[in-house]
PDB file of N, CA and C in Angstrom:
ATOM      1  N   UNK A   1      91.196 128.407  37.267  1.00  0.00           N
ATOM      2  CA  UNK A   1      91.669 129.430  38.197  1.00  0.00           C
ATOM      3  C   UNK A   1      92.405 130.557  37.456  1.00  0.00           C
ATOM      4  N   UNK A   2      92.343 131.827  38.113  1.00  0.00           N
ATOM      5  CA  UNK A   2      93.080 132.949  37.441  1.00  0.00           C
ATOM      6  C   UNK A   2      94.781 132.526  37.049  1.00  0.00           C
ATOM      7  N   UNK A   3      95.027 131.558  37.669  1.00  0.00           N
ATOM      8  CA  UNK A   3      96.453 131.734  37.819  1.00  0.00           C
ATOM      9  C   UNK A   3      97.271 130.942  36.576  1.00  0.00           C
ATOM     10  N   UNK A   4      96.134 130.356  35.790  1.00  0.00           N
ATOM     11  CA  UNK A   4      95.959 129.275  34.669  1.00  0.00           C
ATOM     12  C   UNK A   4      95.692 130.329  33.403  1.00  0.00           C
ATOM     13  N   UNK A   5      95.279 131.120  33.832  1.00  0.00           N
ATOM     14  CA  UNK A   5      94.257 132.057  32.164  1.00  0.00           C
ATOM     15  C   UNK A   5      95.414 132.920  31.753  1.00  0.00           C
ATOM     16  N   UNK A   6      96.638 132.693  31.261  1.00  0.00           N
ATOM     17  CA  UNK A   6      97.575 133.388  30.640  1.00  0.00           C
ATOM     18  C   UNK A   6      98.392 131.732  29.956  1.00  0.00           C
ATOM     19  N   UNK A   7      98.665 132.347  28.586  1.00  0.00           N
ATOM     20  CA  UNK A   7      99.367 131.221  27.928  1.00  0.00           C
ATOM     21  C   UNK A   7     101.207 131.101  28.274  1.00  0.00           C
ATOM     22  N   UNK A   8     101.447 129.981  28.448  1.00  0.00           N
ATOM     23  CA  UNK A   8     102.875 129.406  29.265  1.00  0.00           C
ATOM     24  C   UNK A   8     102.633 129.373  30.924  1.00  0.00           C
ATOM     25  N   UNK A   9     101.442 129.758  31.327  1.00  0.00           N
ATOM     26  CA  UNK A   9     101.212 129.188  32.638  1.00  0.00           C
ATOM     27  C   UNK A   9     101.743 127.412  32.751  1.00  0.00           C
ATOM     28  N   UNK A  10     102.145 127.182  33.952  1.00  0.00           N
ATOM     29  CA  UNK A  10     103.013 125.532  34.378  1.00  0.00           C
ATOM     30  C   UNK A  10     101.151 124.883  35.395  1.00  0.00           C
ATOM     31  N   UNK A  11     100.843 124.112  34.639  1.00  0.00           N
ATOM     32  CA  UNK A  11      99.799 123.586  35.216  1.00  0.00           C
ATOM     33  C   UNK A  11     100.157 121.973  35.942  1.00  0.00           C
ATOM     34  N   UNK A  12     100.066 121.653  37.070  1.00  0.00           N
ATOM     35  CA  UNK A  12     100.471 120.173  37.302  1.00  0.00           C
ATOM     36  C   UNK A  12      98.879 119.422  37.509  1.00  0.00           C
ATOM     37  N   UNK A  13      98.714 118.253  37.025  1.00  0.00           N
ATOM     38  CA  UNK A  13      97.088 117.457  36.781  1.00  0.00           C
ATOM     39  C   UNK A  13      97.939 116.289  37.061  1.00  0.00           C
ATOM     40  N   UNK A  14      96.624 115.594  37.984  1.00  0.00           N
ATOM     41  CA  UNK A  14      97.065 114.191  38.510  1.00  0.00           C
ATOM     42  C   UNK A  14      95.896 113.199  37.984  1.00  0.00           C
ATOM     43  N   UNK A  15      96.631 111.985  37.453  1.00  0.00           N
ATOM     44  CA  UNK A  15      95.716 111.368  36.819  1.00  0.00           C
ATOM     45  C   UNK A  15      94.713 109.871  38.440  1.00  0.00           C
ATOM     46  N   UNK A  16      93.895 109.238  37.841  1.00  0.00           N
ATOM     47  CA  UNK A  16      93.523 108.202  38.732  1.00  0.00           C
ATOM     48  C   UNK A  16      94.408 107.862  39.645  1.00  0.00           C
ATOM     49  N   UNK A  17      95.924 107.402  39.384  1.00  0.00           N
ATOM     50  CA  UNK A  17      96.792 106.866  39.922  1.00  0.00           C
ATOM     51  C   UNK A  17      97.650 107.558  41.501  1.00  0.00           C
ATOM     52  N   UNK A  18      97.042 108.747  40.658  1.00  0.00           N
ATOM     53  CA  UNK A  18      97.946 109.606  41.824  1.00  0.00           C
ATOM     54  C   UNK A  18      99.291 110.061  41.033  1.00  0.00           C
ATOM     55  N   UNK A  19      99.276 109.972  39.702  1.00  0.00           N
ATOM     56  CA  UNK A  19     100.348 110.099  39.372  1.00  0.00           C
ATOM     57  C   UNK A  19     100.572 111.556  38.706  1.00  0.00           C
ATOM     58  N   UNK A  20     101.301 112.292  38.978  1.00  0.00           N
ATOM     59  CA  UNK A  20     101.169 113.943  38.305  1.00  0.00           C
ATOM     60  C   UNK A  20     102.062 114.198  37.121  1.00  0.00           C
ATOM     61  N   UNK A  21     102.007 115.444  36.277  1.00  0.00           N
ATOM     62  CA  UNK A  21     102.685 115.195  35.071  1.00  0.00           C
ATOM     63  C   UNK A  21     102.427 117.188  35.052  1.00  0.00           C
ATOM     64  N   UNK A  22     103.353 117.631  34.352  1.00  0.00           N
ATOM     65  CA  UNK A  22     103.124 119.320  33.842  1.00  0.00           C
ATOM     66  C   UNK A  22     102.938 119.116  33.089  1.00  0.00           C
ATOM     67  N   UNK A  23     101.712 120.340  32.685  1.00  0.00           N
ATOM     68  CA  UNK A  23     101.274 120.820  31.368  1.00  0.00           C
ATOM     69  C   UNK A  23     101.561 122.297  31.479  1.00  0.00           C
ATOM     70  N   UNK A  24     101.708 123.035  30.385  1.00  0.00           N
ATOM     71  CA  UNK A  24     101.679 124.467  30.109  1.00  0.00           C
ATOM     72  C   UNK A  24     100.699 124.835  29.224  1.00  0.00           C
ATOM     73  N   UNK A  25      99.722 125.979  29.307  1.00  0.00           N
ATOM     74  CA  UNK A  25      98.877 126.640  28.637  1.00  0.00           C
ATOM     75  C   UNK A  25      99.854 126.683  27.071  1.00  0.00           C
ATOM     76  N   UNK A  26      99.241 126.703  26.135  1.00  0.00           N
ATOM     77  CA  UNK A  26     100.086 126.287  24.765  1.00  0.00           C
ATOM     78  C   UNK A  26      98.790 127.848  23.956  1.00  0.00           C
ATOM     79  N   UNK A  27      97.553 127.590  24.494  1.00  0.00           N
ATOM     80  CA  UNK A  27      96.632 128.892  23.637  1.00  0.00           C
ATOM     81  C   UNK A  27      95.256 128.700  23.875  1.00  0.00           C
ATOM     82  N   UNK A  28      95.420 129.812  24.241  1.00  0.00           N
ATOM     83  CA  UNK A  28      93.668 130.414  24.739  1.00  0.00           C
ATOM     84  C   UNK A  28      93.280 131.058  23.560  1.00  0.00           C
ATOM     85  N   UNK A  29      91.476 130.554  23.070  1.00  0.00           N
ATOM     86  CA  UNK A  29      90.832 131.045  22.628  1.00  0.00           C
ATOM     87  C   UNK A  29      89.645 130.624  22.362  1.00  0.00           C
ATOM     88  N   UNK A  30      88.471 131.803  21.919  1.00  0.00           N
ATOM     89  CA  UNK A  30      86.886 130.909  21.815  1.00  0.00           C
ATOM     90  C   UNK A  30      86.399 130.369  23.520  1.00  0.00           C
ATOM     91  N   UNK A  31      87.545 130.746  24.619  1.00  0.00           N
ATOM     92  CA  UNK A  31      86.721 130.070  25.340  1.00  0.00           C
ATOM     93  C   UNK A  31      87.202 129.044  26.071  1.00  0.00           C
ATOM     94  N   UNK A  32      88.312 128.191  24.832  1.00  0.00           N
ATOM     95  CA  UNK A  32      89.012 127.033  25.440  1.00  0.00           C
ATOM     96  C   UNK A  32      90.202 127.265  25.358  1.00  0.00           C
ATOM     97  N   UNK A  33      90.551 126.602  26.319  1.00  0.00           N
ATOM     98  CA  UNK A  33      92.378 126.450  26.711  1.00  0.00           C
ATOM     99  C   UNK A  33      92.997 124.938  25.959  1.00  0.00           C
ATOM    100  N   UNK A  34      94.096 125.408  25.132  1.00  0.00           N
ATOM    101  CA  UNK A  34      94.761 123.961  24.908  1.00  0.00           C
ATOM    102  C   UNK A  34      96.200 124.257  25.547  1.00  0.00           C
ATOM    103  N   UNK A  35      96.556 122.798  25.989  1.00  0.00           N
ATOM    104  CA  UNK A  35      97.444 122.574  26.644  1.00  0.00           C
ATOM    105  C   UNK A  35      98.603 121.371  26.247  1.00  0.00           C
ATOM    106  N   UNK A  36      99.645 121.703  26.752  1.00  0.00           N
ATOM    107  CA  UNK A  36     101.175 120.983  25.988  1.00  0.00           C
ATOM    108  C   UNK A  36     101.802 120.396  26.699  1.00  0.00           C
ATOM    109  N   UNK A  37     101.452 119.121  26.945  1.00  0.00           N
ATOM    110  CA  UNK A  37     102.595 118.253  28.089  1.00  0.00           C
ATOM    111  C   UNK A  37     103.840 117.644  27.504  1.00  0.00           C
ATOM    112  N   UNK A  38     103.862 118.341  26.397  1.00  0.00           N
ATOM    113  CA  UNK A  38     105.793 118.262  25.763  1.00  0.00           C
ATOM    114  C   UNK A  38     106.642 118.708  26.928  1.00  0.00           C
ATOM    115  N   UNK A  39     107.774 118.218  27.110  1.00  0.00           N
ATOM    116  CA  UNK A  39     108.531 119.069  27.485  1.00  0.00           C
ATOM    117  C   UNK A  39     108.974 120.344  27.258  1.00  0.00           C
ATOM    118  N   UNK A  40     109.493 121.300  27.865  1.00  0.00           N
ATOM    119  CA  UNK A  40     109.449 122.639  27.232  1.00  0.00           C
ATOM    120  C   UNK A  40     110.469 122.463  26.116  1.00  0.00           C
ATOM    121  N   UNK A  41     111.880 121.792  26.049  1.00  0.00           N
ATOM    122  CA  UNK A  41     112.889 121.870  25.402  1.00  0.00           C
ATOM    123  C   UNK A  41     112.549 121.246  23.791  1.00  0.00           C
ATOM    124  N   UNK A  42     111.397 120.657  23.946  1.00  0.00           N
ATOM    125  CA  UNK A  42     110.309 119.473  22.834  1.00  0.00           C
ATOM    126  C   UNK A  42     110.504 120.738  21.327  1.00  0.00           C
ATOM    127  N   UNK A  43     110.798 119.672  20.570  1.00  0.00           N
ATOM    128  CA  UNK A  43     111.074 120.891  19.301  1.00  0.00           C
ATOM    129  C   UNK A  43     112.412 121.876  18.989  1.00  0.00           C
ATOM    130  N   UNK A  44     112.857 122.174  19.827  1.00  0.00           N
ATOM    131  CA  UNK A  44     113.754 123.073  19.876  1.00  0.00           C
ATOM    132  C   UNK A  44     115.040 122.554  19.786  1.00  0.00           C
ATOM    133  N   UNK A  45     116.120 123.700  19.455  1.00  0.00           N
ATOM    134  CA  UNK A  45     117.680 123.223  19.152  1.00  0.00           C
ATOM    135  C   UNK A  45     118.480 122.923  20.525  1.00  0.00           C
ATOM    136  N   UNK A  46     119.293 122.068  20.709  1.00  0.00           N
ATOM    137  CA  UNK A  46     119.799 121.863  22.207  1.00  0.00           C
ATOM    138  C   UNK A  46     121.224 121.572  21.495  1.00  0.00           C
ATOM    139  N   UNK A  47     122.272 122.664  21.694  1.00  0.00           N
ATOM    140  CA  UNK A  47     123.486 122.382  21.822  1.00  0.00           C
ATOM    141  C   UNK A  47     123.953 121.642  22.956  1.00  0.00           C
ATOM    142  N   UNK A  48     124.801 120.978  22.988  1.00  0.00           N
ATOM    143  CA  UNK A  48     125.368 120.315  23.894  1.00  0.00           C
ATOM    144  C   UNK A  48     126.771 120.145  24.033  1.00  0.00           C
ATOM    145  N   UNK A  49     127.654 121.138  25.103  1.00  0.00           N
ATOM    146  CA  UNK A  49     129.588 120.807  24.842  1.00  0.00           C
ATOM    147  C   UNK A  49     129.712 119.674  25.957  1.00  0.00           C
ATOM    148  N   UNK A  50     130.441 118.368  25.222  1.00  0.00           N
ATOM    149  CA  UNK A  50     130.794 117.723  26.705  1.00  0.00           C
ATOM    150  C   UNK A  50     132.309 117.823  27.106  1.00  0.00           C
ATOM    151  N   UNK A  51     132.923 117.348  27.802  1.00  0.00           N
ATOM    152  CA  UNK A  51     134.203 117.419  28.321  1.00  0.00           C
ATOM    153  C   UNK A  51     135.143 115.870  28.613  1.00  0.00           C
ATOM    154  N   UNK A  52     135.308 115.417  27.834  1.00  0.00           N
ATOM    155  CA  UNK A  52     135.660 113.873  27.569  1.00  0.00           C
ATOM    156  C   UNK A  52     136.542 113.686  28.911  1.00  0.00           C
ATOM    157  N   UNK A  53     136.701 112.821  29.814  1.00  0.00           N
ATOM    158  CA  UNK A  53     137.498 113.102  31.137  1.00  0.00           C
ATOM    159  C   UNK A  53     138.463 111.572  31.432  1.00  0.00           C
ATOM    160  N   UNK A  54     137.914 110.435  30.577  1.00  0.00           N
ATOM    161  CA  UNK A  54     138.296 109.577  30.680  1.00  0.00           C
ATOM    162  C   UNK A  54     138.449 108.455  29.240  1.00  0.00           C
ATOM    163  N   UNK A  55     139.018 107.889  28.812  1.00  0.00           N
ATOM    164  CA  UNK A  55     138.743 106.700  27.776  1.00  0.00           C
ATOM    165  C   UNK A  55     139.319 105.388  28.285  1.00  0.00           C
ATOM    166  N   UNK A  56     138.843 104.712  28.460  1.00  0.00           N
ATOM    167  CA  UNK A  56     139.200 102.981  28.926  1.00  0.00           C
ATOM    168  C   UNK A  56     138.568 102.162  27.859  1.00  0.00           C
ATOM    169  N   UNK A  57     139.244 100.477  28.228  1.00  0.00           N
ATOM    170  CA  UNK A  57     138.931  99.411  27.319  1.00  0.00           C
ATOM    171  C   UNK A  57     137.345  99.171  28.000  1.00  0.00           C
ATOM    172  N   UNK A  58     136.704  98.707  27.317  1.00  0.00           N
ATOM    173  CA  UNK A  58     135.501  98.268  27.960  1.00  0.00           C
ATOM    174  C   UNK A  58     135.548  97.273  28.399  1.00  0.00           C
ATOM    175  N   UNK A  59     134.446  97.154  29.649  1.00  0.00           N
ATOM    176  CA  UNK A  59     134.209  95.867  30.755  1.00  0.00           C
ATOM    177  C   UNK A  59     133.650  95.259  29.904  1.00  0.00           C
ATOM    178  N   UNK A  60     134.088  93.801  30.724  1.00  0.00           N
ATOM    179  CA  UNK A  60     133.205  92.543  29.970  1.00  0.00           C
ATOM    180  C   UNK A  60     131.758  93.075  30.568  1.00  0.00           C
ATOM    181  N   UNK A  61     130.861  92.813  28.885  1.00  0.00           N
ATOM    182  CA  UNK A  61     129.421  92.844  28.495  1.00  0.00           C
ATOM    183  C   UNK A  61     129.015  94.110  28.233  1.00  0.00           C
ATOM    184  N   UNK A  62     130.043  95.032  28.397  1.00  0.00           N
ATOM    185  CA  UNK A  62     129.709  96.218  27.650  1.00  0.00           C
ATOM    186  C   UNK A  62     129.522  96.823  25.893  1.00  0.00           C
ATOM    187  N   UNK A  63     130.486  95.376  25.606  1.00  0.00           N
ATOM    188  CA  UNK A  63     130.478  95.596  24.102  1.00  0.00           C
ATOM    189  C   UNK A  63     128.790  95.111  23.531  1.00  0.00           C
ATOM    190  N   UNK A  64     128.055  94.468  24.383  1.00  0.00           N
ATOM    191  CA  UNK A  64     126.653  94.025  23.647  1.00  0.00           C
ATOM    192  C   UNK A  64     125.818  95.043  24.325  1.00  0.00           C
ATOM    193  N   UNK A  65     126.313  96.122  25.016  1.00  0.00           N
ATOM    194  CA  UNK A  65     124.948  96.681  25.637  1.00  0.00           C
ATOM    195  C   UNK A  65     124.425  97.702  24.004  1.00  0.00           C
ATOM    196  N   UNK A  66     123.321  98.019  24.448  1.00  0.00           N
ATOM    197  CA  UNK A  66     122.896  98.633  22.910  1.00  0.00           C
ATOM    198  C   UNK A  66     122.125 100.311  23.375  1.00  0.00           C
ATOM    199  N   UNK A  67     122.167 100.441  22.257  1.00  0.00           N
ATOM    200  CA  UNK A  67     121.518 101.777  22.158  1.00  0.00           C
ATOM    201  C   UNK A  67     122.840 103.379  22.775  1.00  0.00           C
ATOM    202  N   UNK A  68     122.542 103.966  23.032  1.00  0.00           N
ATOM    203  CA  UNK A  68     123.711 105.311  23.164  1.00  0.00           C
ATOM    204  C   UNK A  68     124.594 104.740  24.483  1.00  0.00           C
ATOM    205  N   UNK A  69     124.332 103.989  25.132  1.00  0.00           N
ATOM    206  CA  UNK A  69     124.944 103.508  26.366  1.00  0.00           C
ATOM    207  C   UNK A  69     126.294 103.542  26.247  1.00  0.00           C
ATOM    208  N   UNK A  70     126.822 102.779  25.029  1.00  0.00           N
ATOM    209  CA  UNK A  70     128.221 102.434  24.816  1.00  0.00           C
ATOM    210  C   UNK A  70     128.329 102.158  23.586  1.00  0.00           C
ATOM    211  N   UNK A  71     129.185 102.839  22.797  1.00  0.00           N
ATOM    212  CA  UNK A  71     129.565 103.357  21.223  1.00  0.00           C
ATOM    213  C   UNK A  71     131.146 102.883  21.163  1.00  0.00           C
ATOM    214  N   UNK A  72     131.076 101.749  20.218  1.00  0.00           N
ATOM    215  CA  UNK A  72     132.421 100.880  19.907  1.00  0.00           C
ATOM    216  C   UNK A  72     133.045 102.742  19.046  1.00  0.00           C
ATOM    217  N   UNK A  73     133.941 102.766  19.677  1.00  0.00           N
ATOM    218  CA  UNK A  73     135.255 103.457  18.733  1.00  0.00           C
ATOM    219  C   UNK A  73     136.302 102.297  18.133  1.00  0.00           C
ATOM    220  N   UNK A  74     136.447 103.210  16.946  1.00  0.00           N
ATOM    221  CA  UNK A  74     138.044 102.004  16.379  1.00  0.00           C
ATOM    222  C   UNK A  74     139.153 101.866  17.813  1.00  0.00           C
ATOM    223  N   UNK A  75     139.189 100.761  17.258  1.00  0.00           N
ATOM    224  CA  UNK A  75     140.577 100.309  18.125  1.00  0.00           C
ATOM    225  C   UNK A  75     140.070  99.550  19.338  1.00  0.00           C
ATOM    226  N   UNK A  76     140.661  99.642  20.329  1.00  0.00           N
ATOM    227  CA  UNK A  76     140.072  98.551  21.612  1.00  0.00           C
ATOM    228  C   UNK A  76     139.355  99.245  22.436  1.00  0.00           C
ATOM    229  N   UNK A  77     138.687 100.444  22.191  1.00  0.00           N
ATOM    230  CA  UNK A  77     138.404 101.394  23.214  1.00  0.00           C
ATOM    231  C   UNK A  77     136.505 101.804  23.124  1.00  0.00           C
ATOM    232  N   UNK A  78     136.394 101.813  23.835  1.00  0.00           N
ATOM    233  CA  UNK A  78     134.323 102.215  23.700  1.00  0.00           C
ATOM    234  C   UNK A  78     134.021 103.449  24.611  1.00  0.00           C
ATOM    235  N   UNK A  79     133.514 104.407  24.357  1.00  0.00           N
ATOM    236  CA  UNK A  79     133.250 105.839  24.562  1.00  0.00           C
ATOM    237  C   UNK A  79     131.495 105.222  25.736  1.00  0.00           C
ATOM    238  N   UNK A  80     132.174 105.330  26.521  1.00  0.00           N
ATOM    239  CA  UNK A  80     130.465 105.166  27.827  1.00  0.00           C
ATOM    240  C   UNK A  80     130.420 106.454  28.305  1.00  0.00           C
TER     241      UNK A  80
END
């Protein structure tokens, strides 16, 4: 469709499932369109300021949860 034939067009495609996902035109040429279901932010620098609002001891079973969830700081205290 016309509304597709410019590159950074937001295309949404649904697979068997019914399930939908965005793509963006990434480059037209020769004829064919390629397309980028990265996220747009994919690649790029992302500053981030947060605003710390609270620090507590951690709940029991928080000290085994894993991955960014909950980060032991020194002392008795865990940053969630």
């Amino acid at each position: 469709p016309p509304q597709f034939r410019h590159v950074g067009a937001e295309v949404q495609m649904q697979n068997e499932a019914g399930e939908t996902k965005t793509f963006f035109i990434a480059k037209i040429e020769d004829g064919k369109v390629s397309i980028d279901g990265n996220h747009p932010l994919a690649g790029k620098t992302l500053t981030v300021q947060v605003k710390i609002l609270e620090v507590r001891d951690a709940q029991p079973g928080e000290d085994r949860t894993s991955g960014i969830h909950s980060v032991q700081a020194p002392g008795s205290t865990s940053i969630n």
